[in-house]
Protein backbone atom coordinates (compact mmCIF):
# COMPACT_ATOMS: atom_id res chain seq x y z
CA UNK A 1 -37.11 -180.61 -134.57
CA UNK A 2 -38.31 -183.15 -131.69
CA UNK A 3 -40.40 -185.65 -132.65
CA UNK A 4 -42.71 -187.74 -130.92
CA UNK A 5 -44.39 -191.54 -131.10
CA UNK A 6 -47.83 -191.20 -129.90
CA UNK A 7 -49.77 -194.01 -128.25
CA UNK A 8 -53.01 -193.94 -128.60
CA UNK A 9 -54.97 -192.05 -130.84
CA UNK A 10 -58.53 -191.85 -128.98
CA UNK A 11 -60.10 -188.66 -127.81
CA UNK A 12 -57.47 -187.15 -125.68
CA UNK A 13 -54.74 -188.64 -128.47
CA UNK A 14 -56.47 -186.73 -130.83
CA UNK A 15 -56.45 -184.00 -128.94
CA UNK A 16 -53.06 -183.43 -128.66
CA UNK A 17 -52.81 -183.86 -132.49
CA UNK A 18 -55.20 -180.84 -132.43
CA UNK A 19 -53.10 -178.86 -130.23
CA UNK A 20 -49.84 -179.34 -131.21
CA UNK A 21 -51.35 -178.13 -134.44
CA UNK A 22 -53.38 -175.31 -133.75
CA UNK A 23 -50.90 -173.96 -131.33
CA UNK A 24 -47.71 -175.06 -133.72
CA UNK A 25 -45.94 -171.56 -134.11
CA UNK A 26 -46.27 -170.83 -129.79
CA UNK A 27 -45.19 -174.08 -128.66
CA UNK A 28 -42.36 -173.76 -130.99
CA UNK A 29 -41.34 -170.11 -129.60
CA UNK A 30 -42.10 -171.47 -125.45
CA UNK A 31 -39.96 -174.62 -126.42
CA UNK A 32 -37.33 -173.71 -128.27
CA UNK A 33 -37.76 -176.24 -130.66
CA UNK A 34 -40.30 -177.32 -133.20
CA UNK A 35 -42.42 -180.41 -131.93
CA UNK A 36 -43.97 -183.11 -134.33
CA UNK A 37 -46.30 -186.26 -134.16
CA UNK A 38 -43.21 -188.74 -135.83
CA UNK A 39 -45.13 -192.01 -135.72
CA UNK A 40 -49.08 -192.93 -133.78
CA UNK A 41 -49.93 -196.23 -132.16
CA UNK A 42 -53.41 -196.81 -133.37
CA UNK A 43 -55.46 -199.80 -134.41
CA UNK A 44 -58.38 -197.84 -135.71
CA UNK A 45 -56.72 -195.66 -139.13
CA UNK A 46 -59.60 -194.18 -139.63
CA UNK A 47 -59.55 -192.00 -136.20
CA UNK A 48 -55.92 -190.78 -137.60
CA UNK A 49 -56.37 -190.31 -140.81
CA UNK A 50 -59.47 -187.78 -139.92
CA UNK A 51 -56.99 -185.87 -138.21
CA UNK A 52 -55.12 -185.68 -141.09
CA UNK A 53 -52.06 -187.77 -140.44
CA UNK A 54 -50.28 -189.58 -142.75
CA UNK A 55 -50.90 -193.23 -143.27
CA UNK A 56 -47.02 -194.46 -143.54
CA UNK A 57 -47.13 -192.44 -140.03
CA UNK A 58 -49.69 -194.83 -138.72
CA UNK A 59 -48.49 -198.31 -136.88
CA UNK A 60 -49.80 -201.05 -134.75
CA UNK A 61 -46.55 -202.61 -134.03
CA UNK A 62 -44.79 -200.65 -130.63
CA UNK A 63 -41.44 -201.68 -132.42
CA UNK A 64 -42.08 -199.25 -134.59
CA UNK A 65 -41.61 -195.88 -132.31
CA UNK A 66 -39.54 -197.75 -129.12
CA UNK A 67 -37.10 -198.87 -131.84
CA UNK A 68 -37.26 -195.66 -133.50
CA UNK A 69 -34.19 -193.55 -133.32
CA UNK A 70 -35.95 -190.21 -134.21
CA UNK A 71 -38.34 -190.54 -131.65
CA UNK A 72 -37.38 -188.66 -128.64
CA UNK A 73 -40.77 -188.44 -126.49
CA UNK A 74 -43.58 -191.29 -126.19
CA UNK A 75 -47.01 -190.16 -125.15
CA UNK A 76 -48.26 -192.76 -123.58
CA UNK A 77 -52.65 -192.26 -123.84
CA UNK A 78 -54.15 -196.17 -124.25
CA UNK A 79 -54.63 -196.05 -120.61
CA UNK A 80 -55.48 -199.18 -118.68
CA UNK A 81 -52.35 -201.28 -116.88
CA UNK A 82 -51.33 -203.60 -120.16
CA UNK A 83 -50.14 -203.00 -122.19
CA UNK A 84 -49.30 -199.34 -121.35
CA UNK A 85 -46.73 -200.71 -118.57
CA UNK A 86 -44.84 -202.27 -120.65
CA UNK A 87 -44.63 -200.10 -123.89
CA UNK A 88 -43.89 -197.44 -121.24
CA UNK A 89 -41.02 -199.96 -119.97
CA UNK A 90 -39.69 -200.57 -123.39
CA UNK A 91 -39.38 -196.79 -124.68
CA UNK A 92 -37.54 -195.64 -121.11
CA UNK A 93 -34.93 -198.61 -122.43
CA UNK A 94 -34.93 -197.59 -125.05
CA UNK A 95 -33.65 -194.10 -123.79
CA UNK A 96 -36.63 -191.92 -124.80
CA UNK A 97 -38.85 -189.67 -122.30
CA UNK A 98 -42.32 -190.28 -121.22
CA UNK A 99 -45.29 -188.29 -121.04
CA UNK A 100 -48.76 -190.16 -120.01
CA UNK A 101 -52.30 -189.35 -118.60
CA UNK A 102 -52.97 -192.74 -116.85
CA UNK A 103 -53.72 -192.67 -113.78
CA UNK A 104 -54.31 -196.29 -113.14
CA UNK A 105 -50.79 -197.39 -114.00
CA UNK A 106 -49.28 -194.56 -112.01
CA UNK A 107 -51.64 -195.76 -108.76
CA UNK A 108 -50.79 -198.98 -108.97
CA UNK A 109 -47.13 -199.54 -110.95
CA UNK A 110 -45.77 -196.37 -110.30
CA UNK A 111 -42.30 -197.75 -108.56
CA UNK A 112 -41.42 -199.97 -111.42
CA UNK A 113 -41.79 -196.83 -113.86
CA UNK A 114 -39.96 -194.54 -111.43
CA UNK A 115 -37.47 -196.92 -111.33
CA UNK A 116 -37.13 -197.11 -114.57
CA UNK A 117 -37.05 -193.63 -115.85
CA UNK A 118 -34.01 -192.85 -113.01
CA UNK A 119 -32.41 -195.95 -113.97
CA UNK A 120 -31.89 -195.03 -117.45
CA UNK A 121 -31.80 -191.26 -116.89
CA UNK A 122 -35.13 -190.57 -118.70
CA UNK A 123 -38.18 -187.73 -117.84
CA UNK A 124 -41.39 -189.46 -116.58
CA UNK A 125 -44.08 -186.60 -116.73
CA UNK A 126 -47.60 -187.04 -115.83
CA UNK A 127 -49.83 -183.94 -115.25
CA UNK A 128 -52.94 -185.04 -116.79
CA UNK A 129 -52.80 -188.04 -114.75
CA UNK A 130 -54.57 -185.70 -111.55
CA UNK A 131 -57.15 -183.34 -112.58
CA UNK A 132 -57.26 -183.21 -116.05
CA UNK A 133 -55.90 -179.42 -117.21
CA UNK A 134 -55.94 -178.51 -113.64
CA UNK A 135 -51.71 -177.91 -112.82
CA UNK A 136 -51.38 -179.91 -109.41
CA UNK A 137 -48.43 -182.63 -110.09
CA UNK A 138 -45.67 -179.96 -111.26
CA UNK A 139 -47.07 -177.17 -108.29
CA UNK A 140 -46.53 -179.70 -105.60
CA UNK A 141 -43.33 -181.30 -106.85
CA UNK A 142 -41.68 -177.67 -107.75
CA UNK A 143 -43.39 -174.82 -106.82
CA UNK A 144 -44.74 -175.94 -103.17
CA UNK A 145 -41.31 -178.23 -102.61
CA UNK A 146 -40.46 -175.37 -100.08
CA UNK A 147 -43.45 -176.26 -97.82
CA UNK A 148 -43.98 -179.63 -95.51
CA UNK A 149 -47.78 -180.17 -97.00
CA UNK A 150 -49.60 -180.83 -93.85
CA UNK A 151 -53.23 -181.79 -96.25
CA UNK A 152 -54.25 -182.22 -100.04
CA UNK A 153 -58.23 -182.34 -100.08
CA UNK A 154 -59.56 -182.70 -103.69
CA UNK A 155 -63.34 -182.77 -105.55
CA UNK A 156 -61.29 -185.49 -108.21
CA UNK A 157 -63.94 -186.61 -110.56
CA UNK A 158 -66.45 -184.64 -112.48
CA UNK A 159 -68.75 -187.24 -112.42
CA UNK A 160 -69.67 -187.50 -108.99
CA UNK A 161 -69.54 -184.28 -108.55
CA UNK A 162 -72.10 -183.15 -111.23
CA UNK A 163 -74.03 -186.04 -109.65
CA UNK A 164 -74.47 -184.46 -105.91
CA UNK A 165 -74.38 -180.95 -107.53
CA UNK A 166 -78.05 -181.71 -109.37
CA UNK A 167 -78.92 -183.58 -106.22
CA UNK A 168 -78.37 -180.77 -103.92
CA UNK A 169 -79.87 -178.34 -106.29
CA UNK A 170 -83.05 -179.90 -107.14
CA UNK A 171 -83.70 -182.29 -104.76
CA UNK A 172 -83.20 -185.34 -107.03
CA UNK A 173 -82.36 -189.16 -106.25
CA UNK A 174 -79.15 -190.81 -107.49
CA UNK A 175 -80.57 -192.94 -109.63
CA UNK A 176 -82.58 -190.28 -111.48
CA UNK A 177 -79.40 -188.06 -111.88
CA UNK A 178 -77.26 -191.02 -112.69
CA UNK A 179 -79.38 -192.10 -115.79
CA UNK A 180 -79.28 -187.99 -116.38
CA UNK A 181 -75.28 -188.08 -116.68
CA UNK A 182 -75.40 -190.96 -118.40
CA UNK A 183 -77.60 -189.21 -121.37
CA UNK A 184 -75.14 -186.25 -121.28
CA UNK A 185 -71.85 -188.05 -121.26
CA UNK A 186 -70.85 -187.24 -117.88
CA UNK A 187 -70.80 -190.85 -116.94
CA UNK A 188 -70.16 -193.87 -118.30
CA UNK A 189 -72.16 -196.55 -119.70
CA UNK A 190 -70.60 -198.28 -116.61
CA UNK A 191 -69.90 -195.63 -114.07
CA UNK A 192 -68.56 -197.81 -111.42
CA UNK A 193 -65.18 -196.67 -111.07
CA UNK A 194 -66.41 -193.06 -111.09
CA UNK A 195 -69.25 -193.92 -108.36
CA UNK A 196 -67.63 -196.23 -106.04
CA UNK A 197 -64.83 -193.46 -105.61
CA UNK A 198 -61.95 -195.87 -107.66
CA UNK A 199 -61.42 -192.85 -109.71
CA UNK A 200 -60.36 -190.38 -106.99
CA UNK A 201 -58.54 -193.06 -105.08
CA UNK A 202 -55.96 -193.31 -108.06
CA UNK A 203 -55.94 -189.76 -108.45
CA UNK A 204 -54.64 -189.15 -104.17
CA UNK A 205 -52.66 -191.88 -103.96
CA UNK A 206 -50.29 -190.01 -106.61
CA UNK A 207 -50.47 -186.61 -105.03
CA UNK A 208 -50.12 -187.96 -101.69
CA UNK A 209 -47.20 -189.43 -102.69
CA UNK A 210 -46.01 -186.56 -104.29
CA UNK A 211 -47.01 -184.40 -101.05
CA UNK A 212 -45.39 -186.77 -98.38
CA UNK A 213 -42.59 -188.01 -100.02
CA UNK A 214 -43.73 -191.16 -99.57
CA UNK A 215 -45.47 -193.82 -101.66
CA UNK A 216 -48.70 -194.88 -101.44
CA UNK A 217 -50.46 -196.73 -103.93
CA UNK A 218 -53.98 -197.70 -104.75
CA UNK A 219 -54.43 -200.32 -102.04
CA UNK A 220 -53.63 -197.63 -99.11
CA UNK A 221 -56.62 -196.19 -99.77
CA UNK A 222 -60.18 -196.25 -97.84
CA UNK A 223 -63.02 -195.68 -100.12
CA UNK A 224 -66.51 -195.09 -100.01
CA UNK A 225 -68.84 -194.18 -103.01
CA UNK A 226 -71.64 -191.90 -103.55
CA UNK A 227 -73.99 -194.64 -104.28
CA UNK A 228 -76.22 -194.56 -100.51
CA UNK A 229 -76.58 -190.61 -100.42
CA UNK A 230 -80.00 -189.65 -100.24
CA UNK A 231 -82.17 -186.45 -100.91
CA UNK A 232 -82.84 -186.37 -97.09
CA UNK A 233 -78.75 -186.65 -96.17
CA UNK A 234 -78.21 -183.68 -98.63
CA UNK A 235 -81.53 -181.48 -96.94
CA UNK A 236 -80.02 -182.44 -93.70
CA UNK A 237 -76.83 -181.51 -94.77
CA UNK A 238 -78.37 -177.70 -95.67
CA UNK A 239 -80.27 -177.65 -92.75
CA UNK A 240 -77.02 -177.66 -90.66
CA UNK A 241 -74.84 -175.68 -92.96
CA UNK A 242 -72.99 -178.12 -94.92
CA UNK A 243 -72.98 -179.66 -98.53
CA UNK A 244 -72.20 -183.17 -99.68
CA UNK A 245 -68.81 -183.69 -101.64
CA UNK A 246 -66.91 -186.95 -102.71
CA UNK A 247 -63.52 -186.16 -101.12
CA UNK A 248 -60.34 -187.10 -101.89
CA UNK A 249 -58.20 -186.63 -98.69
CA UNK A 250 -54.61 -186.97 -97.78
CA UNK A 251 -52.87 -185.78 -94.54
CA UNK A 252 -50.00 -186.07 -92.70
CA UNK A 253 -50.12 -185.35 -88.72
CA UNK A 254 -46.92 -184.02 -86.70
CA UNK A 255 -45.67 -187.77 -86.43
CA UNK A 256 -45.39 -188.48 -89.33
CA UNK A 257 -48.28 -190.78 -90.12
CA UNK A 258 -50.41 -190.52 -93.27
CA UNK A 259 -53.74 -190.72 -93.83
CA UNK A 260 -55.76 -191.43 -97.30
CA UNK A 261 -59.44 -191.52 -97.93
CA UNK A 262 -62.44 -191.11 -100.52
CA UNK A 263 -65.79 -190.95 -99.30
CA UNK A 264 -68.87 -188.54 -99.35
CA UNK A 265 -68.25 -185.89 -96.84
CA UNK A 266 -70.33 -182.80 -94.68
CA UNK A 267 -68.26 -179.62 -95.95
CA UNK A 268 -69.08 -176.12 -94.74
CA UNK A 269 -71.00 -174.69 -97.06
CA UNK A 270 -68.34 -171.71 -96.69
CA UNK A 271 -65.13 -173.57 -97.39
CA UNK A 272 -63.56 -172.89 -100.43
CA UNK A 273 -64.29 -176.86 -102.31
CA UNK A 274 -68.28 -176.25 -101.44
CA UNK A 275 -68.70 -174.07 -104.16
CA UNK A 276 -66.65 -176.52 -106.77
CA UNK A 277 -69.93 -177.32 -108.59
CA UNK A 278 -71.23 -179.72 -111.55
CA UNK A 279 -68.39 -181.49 -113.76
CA UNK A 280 -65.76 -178.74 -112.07
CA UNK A 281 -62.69 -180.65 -110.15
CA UNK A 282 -60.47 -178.54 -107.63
CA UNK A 283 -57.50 -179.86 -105.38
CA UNK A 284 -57.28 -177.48 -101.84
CA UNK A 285 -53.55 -177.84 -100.71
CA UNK A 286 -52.25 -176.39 -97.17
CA UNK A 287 -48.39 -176.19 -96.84
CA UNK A 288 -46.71 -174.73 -93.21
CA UNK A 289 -45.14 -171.49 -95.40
CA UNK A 290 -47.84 -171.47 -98.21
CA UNK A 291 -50.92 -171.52 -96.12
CA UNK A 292 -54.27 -172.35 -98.30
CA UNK A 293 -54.41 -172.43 -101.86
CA UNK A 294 -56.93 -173.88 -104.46
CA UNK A 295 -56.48 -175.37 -107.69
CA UNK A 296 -59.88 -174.75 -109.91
CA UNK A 297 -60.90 -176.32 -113.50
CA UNK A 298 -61.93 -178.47 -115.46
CA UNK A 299 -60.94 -181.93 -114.72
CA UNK A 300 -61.59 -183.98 -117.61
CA UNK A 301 -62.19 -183.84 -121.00
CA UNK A 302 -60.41 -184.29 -124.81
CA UNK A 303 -58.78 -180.55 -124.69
CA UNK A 304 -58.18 -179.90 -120.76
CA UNK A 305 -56.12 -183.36 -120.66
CA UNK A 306 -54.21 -182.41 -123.88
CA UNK A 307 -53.39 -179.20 -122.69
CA UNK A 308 -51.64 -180.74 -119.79
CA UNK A 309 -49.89 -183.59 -122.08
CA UNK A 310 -48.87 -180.84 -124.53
CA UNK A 311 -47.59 -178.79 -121.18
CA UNK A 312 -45.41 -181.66 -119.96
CA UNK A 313 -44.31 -182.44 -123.73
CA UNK A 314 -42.97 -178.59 -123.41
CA UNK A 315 -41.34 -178.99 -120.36
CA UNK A 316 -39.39 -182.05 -121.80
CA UNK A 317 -38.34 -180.74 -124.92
CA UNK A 318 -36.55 -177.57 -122.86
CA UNK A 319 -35.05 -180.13 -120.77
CA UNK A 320 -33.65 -182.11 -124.09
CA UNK A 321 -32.20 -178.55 -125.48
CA UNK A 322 -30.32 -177.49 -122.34
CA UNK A 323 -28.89 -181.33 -121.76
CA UNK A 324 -31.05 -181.11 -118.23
CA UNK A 325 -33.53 -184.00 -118.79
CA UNK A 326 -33.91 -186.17 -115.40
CA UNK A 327 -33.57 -183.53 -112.95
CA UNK A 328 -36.88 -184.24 -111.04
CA UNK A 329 -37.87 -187.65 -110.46
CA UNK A 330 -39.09 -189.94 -107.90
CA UNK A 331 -39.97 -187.86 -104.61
CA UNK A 332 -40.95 -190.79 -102.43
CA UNK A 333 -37.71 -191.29 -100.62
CA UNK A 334 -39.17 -191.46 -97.15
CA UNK A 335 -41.06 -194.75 -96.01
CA UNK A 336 -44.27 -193.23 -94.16
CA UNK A 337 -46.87 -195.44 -92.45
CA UNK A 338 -50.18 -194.79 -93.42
CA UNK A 339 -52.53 -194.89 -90.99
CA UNK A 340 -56.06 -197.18 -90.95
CA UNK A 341 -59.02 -196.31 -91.27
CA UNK A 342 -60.33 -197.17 -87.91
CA UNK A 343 -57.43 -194.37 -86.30
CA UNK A 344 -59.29 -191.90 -87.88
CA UNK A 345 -60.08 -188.72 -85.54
CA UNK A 346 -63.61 -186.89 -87.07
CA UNK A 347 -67.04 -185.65 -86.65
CA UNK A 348 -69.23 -187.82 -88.12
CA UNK A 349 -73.36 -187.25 -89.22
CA UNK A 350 -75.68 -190.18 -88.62
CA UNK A 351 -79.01 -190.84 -89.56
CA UNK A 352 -81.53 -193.28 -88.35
CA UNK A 353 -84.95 -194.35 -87.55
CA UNK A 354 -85.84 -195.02 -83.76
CA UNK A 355 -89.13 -196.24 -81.61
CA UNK A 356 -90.53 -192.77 -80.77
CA UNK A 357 -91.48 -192.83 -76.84
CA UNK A 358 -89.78 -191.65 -73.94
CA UNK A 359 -86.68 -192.56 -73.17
CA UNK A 360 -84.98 -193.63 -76.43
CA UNK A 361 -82.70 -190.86 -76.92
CA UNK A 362 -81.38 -191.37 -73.11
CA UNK A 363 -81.09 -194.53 -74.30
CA UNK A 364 -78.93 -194.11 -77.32
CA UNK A 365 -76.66 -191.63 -75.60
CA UNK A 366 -76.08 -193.63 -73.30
CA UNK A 367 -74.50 -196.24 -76.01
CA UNK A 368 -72.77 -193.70 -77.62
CA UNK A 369 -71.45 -192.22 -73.79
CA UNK A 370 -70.10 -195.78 -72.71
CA UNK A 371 -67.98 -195.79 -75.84
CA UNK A 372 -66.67 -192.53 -75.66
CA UNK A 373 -68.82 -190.73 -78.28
CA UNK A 374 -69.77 -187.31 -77.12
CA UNK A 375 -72.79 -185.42 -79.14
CA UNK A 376 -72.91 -182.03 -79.98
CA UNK A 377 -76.16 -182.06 -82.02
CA UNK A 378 -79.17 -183.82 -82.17
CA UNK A 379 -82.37 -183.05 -84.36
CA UNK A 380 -85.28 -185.09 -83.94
CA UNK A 381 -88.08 -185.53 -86.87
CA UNK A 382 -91.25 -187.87 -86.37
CA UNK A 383 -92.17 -189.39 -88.82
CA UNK A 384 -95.00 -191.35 -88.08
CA UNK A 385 -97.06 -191.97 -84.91
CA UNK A 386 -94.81 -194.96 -83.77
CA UNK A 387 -91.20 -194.14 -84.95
CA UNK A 388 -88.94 -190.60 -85.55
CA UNK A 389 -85.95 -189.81 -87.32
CA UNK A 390 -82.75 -188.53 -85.17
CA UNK A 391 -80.21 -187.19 -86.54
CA UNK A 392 -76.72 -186.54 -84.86
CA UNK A 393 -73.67 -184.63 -84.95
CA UNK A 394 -70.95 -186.62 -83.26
CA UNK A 395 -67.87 -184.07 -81.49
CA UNK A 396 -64.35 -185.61 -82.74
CA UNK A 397 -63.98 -189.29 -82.12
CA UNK A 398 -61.89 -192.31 -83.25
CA UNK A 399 -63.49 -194.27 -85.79
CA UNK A 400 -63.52 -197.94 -84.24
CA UNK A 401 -65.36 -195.88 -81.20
CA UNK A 402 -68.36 -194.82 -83.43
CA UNK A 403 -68.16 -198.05 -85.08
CA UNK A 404 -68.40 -200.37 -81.82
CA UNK A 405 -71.53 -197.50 -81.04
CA UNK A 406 -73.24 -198.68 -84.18
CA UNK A 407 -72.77 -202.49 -84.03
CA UNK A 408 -74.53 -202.24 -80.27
CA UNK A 409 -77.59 -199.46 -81.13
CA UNK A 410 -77.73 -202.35 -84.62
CA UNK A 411 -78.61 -204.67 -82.07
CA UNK A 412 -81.13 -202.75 -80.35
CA UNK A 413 -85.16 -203.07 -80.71
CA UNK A 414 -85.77 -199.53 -80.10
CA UNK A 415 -83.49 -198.80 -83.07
CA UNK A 416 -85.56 -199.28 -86.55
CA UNK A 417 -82.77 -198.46 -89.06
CA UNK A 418 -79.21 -196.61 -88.70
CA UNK A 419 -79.37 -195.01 -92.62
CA UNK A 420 -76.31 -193.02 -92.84
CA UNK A 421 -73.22 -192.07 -91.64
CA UNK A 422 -71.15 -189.33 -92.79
CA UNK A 423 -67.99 -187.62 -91.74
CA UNK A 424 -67.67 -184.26 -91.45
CA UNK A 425 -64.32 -182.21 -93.00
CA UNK A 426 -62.76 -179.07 -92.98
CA UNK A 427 -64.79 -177.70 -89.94
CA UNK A 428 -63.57 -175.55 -87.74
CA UNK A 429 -63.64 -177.64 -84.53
CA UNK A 430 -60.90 -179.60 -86.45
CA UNK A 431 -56.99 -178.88 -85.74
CA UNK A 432 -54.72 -179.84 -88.54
């Protein structure tokens, strides 16, 4: 029997209750071993108890399961930085394996736990950190370890996603949707982290790290949010044969040098992530042997995330009955630089508002021209009788280029309003 202290006791806590349950008599046969909840970390009885666990199995002192010699695997699934770090800390010295879902503390403390867990010669599993029941962590760290991954480009929360999805469809603003979510339980009461792109910044900075053998964290990470896309951007976007998606991206060029993003993006409307619609996550990987593959599902939710914690549990427990626990740890043994923002090589979309009369458009490519910014497409719409709306397609050019564009058409009186600019990815003009 293997027994486990559980940490948290909320909806993907319960959860795993649920499906170490339900699925009791399986996991024991795939295992090897039978697997029980020991001991639960929970403040709230009442949440346990309704699951049917014991009361002298219920604690609020950590002592109780790090100091436990029965306990063999902590779930860690309070999420937040403290005080998951440290009960995390205290049960890897104390010798037992760890299994968590939180993303944030990977993102941002993940050396000091890596550390840690080699240090004392310890499993550190993490699955439902990325993607909820989507496998992406174990693929790239085992089954893909044969390849140099060359990109990872992920749809990484649900939210934002279901957001531009009813957009796109129906031609809806933000705000509108937003509240929508919010009423469904797609969002949060405060949905900051999902809209501002936080989320999916945690999420790539672990599987970049995993991918590139190199470790980037939280703060390595440009983001953008969904927050200024507008109905017009996303008829635009159709109009020229592209969708909207929040993308998570994370690539490494021939030199080494990595780059990580989130920020709304122009995607073919025929590449495989444009189709990844409503609360549906995926994670597109391209490896030099493996070539393309997509990982599809659902990326959050109470059973999805257990099934993943419950996976890794698995995966420990066969490691504890062969006497093979620590074999895969840390990958980030090479020190990559990550490159900034402003490096960046892409096609970009930009919308804005100019003085309609001859000679503006001469005018504006000649801004973009003198800072090396070559167009490939230009629609015009009027608007009114004294202003029109252009709307560009940039060919590939450095970021800081574009930007130093912007900051002298800003300054221009025949330019109204510059309302959006997007970058384009995964098009086929683009060489990876």
């Amino acid at each position: 029997m293997i027994q486990i202290g559980l940490l948290g006791c909320g909806t993907v806590g319960s959860g795993v209750v649920k499906l170490l349950e339900k699925n009791a008599d399986a996991i024991a046969q795939r295992s090897g071993d039978q697997i029980v909840v020991r001991r639960v970390l929970e403040r709230d009885k009442d949440k346990c108890l309704a699951l049917g666990i014991a009361p002298e199995r219920i604690t609020n002192d950590i002592e109780d399961i790090v100091n436990d010699p029965e306990i063999d695997i902590v779930v860690e699934l309070i999420g937040g930085i403290e005080p998951a770090s440290s009960f995390i800390l205290q049960a890897m010295r104390q010798g037992k394996h760890v299994v968590t879902a939180n993303k944030d503390l990977i993102a941002v403390n993940g050396k000091e736990l890596f550390e840690t867990a080699d240090e004392h010669q310890v499993d550190f599993y993490f699955e439902a950190s990325v993607g909820g029941g989507i496998p992406i962590v174990y693929p790239l760290k085992q089954s893909l370890a044969g390849n140099r991954i060359q990109q990872v480009i992920g749809i990484l929360n649900g939210t934002t996603n279901y957001i531009l999805t009813q957009m796109s469809r129906k031609g809806r603003d933000y705000h509108e949707v937003l509240a929508e979510a919010q009423a469904l339980g797609y969002a949060e009461a405060d949905p900051t982290s999902d809209v501002s792109g936080l989320d999916a910044a945690r999420k790539i900075a672990i599987l970049s790290s995993i991918a590139f053998n190199s470790r980037v964290t939280l703060d390595d990470v440009y983001v953008e949010g969904i927050t200024d896309i507008t109905p017009e951007d996303i008829r635009y976007a159709h109009e020229l044969g592209f969708v909207i998606k929040l993308l998570a991206i994370a690539k490494e060029d021939q030199a080494g040098q990595i780059q990580v993003r989130v920020h709304p993006a122009f995607l073919p409307a025929n590449h495989p992530l444009a189709a990844v619609n409503d609360v549906f996550n995926a994670v597109f990987v391209q490896g030099d042997a493996v070539g393309e593959v997509m990982h599809f599902g659902r990326g959050a939710g109470q059973m999805p995330t257990a099934s993943a914690v419950v996976g890794d549990i698995i995966e420990i427990v066969r490691n504890l009955k062969h006497h093979t626990n620590a074999r895969i740890g840390c990958t980030c043994y090479e020190q990559k630089p990550v490159v900034s923002i402003n490096e960046l090589e892409a096609e970009y979309y930009i919308r804005m508002r100019v003085t309609d009369r001859p000679g503006v458009l001469a005018g504006i490519a000649g801004v973009f021209g003198n800072n090396n910014v070559s167009i490939a497409t230009v629609l015009q719409k009027s608007s009114d009788s004294d202003t029109a709306e252009l709307i560009m397609i940039t060919h590939r050019v450095r970021e800081q280029w574009l930007r130093d564009s912007l900051t002298v058409l800003r300054g221009m009186s025949i330019v109204s309003e510059i309302n959006s600019v997007i970058r384009l990815e995964g098009t086929q003009r683009e060489a990876v």
